[in-house]
Protein backbone atom coordinates (compact mmCIF):
# COMPACT_ATOMS: atom_id res chain seq x y z
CA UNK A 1 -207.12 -97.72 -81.63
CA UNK A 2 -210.33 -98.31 -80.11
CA UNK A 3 -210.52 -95.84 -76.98
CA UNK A 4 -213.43 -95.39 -75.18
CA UNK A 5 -215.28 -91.75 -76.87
CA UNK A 6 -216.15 -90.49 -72.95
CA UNK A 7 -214.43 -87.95 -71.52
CA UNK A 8 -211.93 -88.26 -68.67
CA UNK A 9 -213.48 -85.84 -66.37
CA UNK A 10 -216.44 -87.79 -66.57
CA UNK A 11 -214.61 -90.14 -64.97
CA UNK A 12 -215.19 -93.46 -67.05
CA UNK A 13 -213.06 -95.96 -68.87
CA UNK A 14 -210.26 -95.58 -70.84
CA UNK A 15 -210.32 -98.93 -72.93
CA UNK A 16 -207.36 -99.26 -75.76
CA UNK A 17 -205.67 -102.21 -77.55
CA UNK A 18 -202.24 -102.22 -76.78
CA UNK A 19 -199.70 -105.00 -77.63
CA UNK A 20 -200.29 -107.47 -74.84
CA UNK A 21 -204.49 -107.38 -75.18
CA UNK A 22 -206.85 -104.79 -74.15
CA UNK A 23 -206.18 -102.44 -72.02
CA UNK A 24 -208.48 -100.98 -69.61
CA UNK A 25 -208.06 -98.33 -67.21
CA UNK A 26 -211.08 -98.15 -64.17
CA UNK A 27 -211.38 -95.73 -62.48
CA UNK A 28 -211.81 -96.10 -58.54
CA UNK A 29 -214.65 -94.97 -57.24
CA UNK A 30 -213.37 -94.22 -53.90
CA UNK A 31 -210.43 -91.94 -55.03
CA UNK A 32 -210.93 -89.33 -57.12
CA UNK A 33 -207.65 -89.07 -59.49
CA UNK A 34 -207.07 -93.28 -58.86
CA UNK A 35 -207.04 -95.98 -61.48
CA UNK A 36 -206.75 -99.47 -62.09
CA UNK A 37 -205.03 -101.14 -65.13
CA UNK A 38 -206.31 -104.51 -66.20
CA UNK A 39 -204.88 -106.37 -69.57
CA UNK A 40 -207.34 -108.63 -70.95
CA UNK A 41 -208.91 -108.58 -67.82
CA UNK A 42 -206.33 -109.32 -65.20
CA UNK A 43 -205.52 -106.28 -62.66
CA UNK A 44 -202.05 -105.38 -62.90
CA UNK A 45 -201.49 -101.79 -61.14
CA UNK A 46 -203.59 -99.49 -59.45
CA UNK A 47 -202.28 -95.65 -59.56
CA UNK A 48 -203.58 -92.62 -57.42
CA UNK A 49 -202.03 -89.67 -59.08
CA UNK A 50 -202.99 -87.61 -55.96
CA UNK A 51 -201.08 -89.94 -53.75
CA UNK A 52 -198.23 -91.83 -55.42
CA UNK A 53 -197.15 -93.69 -52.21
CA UNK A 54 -200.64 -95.01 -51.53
CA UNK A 55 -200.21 -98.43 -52.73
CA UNK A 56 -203.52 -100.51 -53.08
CA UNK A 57 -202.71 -104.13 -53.99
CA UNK A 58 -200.95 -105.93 -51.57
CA UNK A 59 -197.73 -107.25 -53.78
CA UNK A 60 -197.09 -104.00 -54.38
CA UNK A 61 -197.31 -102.84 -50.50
CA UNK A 62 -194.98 -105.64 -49.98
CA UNK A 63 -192.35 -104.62 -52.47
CA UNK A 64 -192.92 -101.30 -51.35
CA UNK A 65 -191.81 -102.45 -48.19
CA UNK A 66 -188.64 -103.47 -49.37
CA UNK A 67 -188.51 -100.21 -50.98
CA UNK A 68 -188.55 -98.70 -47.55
CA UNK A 69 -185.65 -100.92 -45.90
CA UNK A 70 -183.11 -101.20 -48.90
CA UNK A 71 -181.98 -97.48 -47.80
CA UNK A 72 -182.26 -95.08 -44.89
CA UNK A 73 -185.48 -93.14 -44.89
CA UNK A 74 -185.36 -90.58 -47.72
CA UNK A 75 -182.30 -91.30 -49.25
CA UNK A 76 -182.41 -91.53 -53.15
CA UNK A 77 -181.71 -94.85 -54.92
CA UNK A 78 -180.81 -95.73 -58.04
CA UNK A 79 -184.13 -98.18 -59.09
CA UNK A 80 -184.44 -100.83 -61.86
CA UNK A 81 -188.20 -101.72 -62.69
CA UNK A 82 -188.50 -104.77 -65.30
CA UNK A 83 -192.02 -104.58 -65.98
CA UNK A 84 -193.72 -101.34 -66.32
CA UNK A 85 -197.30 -101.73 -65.54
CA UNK A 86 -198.73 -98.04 -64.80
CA UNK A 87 -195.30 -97.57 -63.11
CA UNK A 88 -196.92 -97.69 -59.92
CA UNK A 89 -194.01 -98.87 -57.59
CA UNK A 90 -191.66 -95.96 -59.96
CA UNK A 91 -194.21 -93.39 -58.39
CA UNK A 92 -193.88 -94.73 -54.87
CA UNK A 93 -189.90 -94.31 -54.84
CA UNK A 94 -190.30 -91.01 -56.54
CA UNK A 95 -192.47 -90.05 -53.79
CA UNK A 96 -190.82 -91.78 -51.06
CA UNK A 97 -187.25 -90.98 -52.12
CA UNK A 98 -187.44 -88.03 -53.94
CA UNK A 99 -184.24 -87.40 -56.49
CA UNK A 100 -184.07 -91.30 -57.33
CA UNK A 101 -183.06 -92.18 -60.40
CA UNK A 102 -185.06 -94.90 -61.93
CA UNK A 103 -185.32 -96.88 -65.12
CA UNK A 104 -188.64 -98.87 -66.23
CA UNK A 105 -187.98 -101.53 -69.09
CA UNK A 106 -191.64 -102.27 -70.58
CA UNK A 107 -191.60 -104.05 -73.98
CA UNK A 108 -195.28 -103.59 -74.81
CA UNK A 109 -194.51 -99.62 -76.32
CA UNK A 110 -198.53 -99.27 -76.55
CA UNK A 111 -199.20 -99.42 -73.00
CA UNK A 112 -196.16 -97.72 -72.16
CA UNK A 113 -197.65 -94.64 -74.54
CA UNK A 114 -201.16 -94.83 -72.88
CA UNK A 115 -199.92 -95.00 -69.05
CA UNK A 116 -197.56 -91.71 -70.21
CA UNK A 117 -201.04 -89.69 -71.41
CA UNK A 118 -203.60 -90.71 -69.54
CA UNK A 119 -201.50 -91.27 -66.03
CA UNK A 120 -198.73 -88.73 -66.38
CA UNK A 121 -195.56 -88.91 -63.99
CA UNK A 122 -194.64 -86.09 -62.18
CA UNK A 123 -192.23 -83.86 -64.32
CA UNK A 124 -189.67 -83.85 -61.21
CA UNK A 125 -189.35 -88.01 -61.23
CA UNK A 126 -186.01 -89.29 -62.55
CA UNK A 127 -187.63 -91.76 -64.33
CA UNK A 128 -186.44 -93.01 -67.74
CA UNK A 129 -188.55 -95.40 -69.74
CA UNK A 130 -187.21 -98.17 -72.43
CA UNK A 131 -189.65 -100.17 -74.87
CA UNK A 132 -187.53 -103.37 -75.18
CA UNK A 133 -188.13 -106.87 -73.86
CA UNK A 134 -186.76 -107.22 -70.13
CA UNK A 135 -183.68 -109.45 -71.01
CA UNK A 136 -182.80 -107.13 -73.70
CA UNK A 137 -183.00 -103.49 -70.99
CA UNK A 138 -181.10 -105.46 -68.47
CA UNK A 139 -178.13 -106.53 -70.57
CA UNK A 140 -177.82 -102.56 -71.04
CA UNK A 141 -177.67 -101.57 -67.39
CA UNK A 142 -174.21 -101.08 -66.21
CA UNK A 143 -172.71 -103.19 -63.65
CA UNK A 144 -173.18 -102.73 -60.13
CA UNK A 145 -175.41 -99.35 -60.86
CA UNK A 146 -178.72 -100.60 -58.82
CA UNK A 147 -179.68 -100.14 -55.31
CA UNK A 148 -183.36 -102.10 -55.72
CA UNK A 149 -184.11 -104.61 -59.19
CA UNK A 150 -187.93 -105.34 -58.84
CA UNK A 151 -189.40 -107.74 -61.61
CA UNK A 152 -192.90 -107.54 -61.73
CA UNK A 153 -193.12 -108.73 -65.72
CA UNK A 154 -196.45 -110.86 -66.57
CA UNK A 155 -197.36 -111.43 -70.62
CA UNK A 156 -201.34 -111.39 -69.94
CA UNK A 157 -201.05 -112.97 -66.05
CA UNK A 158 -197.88 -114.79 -66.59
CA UNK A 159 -194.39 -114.26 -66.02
CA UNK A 160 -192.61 -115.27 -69.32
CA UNK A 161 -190.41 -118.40 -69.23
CA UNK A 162 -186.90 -116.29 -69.79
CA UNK A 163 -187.25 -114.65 -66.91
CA UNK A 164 -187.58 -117.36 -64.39
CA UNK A 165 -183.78 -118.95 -65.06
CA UNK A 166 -180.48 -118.95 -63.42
CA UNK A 167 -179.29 -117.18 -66.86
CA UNK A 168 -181.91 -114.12 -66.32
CA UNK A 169 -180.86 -113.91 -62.37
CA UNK A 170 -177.16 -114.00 -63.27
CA UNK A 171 -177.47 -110.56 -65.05
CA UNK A 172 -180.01 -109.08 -62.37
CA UNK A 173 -177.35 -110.13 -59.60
CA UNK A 174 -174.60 -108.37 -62.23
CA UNK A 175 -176.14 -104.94 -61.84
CA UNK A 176 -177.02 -104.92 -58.54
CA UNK A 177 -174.53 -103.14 -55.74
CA UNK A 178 -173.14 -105.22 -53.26
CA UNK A 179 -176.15 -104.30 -50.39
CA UNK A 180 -178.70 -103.99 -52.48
CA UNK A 181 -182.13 -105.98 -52.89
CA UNK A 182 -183.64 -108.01 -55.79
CA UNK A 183 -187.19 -108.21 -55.39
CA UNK A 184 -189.44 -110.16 -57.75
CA UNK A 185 -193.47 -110.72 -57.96
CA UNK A 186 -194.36 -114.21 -58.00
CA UNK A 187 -197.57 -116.03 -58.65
CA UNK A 188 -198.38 -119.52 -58.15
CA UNK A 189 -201.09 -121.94 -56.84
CA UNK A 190 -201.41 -125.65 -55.47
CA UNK A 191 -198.43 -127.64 -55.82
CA UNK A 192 -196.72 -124.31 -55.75
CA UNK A 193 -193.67 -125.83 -58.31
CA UNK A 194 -193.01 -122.55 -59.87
CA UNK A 195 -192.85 -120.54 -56.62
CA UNK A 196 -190.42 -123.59 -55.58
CA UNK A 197 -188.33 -123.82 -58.81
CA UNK A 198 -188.13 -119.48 -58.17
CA UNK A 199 -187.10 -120.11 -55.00
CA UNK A 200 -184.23 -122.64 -55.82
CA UNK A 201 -183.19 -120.59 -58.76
CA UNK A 202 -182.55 -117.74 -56.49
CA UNK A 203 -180.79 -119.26 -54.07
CA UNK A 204 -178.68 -120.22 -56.48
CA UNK A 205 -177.84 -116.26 -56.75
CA UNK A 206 -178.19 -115.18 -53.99
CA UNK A 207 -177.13 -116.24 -50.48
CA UNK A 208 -180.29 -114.49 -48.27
CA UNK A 209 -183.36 -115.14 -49.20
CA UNK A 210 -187.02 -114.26 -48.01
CA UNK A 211 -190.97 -114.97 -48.80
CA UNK A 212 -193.49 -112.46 -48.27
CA UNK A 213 -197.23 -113.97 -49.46
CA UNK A 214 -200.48 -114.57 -47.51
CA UNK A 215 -199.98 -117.39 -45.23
CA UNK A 216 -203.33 -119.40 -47.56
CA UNK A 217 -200.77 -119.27 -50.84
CA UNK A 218 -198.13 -120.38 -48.69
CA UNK A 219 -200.25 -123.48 -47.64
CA UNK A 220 -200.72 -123.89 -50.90
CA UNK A 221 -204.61 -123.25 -50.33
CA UNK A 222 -205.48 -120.76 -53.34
CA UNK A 223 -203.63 -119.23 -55.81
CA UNK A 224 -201.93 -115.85 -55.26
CA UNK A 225 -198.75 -113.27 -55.53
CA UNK A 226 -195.53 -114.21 -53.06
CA UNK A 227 -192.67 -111.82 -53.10
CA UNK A 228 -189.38 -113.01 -52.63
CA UNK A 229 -186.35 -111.16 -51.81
CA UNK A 230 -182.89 -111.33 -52.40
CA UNK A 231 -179.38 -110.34 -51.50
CA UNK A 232 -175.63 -110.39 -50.52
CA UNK A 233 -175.63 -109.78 -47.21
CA UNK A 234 -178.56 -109.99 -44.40
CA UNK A 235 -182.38 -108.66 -44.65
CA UNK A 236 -184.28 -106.86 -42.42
CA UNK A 237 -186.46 -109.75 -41.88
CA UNK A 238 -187.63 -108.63 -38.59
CA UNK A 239 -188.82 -104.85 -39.48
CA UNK A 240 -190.20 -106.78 -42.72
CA UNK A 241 -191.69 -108.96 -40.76
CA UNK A 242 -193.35 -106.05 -38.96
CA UNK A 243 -194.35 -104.43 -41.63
CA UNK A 244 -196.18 -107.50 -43.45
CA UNK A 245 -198.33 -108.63 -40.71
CA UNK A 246 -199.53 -104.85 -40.46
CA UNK A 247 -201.02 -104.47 -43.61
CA UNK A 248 -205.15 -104.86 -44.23
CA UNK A 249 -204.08 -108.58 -45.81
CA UNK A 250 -201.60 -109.36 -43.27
CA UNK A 251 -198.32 -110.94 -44.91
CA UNK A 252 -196.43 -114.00 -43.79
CA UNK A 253 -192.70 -114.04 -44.14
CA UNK A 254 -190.60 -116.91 -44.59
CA UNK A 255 -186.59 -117.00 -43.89
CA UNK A 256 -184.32 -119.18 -43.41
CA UNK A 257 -184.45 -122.52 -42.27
CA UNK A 258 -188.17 -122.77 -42.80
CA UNK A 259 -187.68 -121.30 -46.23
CA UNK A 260 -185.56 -123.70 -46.95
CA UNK A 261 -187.82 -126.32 -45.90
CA UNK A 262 -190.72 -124.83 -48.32
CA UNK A 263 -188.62 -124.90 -51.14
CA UNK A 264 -188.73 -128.68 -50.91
CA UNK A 265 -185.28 -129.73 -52.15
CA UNK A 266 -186.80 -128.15 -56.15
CA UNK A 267 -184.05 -127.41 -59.12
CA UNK A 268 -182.99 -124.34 -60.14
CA UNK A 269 -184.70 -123.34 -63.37
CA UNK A 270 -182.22 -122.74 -66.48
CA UNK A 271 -183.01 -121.02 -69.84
CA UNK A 272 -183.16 -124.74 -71.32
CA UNK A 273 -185.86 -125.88 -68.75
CA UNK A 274 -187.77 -122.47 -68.21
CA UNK A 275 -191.74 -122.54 -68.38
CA UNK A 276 -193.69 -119.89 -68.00
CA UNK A 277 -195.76 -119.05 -64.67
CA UNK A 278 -198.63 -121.36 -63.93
CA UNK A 279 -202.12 -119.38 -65.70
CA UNK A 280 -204.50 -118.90 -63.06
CA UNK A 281 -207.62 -120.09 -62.73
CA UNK A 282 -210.46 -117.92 -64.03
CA UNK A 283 -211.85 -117.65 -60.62
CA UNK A 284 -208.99 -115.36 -59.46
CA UNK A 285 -210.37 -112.60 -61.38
CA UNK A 286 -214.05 -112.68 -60.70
């Protein structure tokens, strides 16, 4: 492997090959024990190992949100991450709601192994780690045993097509507890047919629904992350609400009948249709 030869007090790069591309972890300049992960260039989590529940890209504030309302303040949860990243949003909940019990199913073992040495969790978390594909971690998770599913998966800055389908949310819905929240990271741009076809394909699942992106991606203006969320019974759209439009990106959140009306009438997405994300443009990144 290719790692970068400075040292890690000095505070520079960490730069390794893993399985999905090369991995590079940044450190931030404004924080002193804070990184960012890019894969071949896209960002996808930024860690402060001094502050777990400081949460710096706004997806993951939103789903950390969610975090926040599936359960009373405090109160562990049992937590389902498909897609690993630097297991920010694992750290939050650990933080947040100490004596969770989590489980992280990230198929590229190679990032997995450099997020565990250079970004260490905190011996205490309840956090248990699989190296499989997300499809194949899922199928092992017991019925009914989560409180909170988030899928944040992306091969290079794409969600892979098996996980967009009514056969992928069938099995999420299977292990979730009558209550609790699916929450999934979404990104799209102008037409916005994949965040549509997600949408549909949810509903199919699940009977509430809600959108939580900046009102521009909405409009179908630029491309960006949405977050939808998912369950049995009803959301706290109003605190979520609340919470959204305080952030330093303010969020806008769709429910109900005007959700409906974005989703524009779009099919559900099965296994024998499913595409992968849209790529974005390489403007998003510059």
């Amino acid at each position: 492997m290719a790692r970068n030869k400075r040292t890690r007090e000095a505070r520079e790069a960490v730069v390794e090959k893993v399985d999905g591309g090369l991995a590079e972890l940044m450190p931030d300049r404004d924080r002193p024990r804070a990184w960012t992960l890019l894969v071949d260039g896209a960002p996808q989590s930024h860690v402060d190992l001094d502050d777990p529940a400081h949460l710096a890209f706004e997806y993951q504030r939103r789903i950390g949100h969610i975090a926040d309302l599936v359960a009373p303040q405090g109160k562990p949860i049992h937590a389902l991450h498909l897609g690993g990243g630097a297991f920010t949003l694992a750290r939050y909940i650990a933080a947040t709601r100490p004596r969770s019990t989590q489980q992280i199913v990230e198929r590229d073992t190679a990032l997995v192994q450099l997020v565990r040495r250079e970004l260490p969790l905190d011996p205490g978390a309840r956090v248990r780690v699989r190296a499989v594909d997300a499809r194949e971690g899922l199928a092992k998770v017991a019925d009914g045993w989560a409180d909170l599913v988030i899928a944040d998966v992306f091969s290079g800055a794409r969600t892979p097509a098996h996980l967009t389908s009514t056969e992928f949310l069938t099995d999420v819905r299977r292990v979730i507890k009558p209550g609790g929240y699916y929450a999934a990271n979404l990104a799209d741009g102008p037409p916005l047919a994949h965040l549509r076809g997600q949408l549909a394909t949810a509903a199919a699942l699940f009977p509430e629904l809600a959108l939580v992106a900046d009102p521009t991606v909405l409009r179908g203006k630029r491309f960006g992350n949405a977050v939808l969320l998912g369950s049995d019974q009803a959301l706290p759209v109003a605190e979520l609400t609340r919470r959204s439009a305080g952030d330093p990106h303010p969020g806008r959140v769709e429910h109900g009948r005007g959700l409906r009306d974005f989703s524009g009438g779009a099919a559900a997405v099965t296994d024998a249709n499913a595409v992968a994300s849209p790529a974005p443009p390489p403007s998003v990144f510059r």
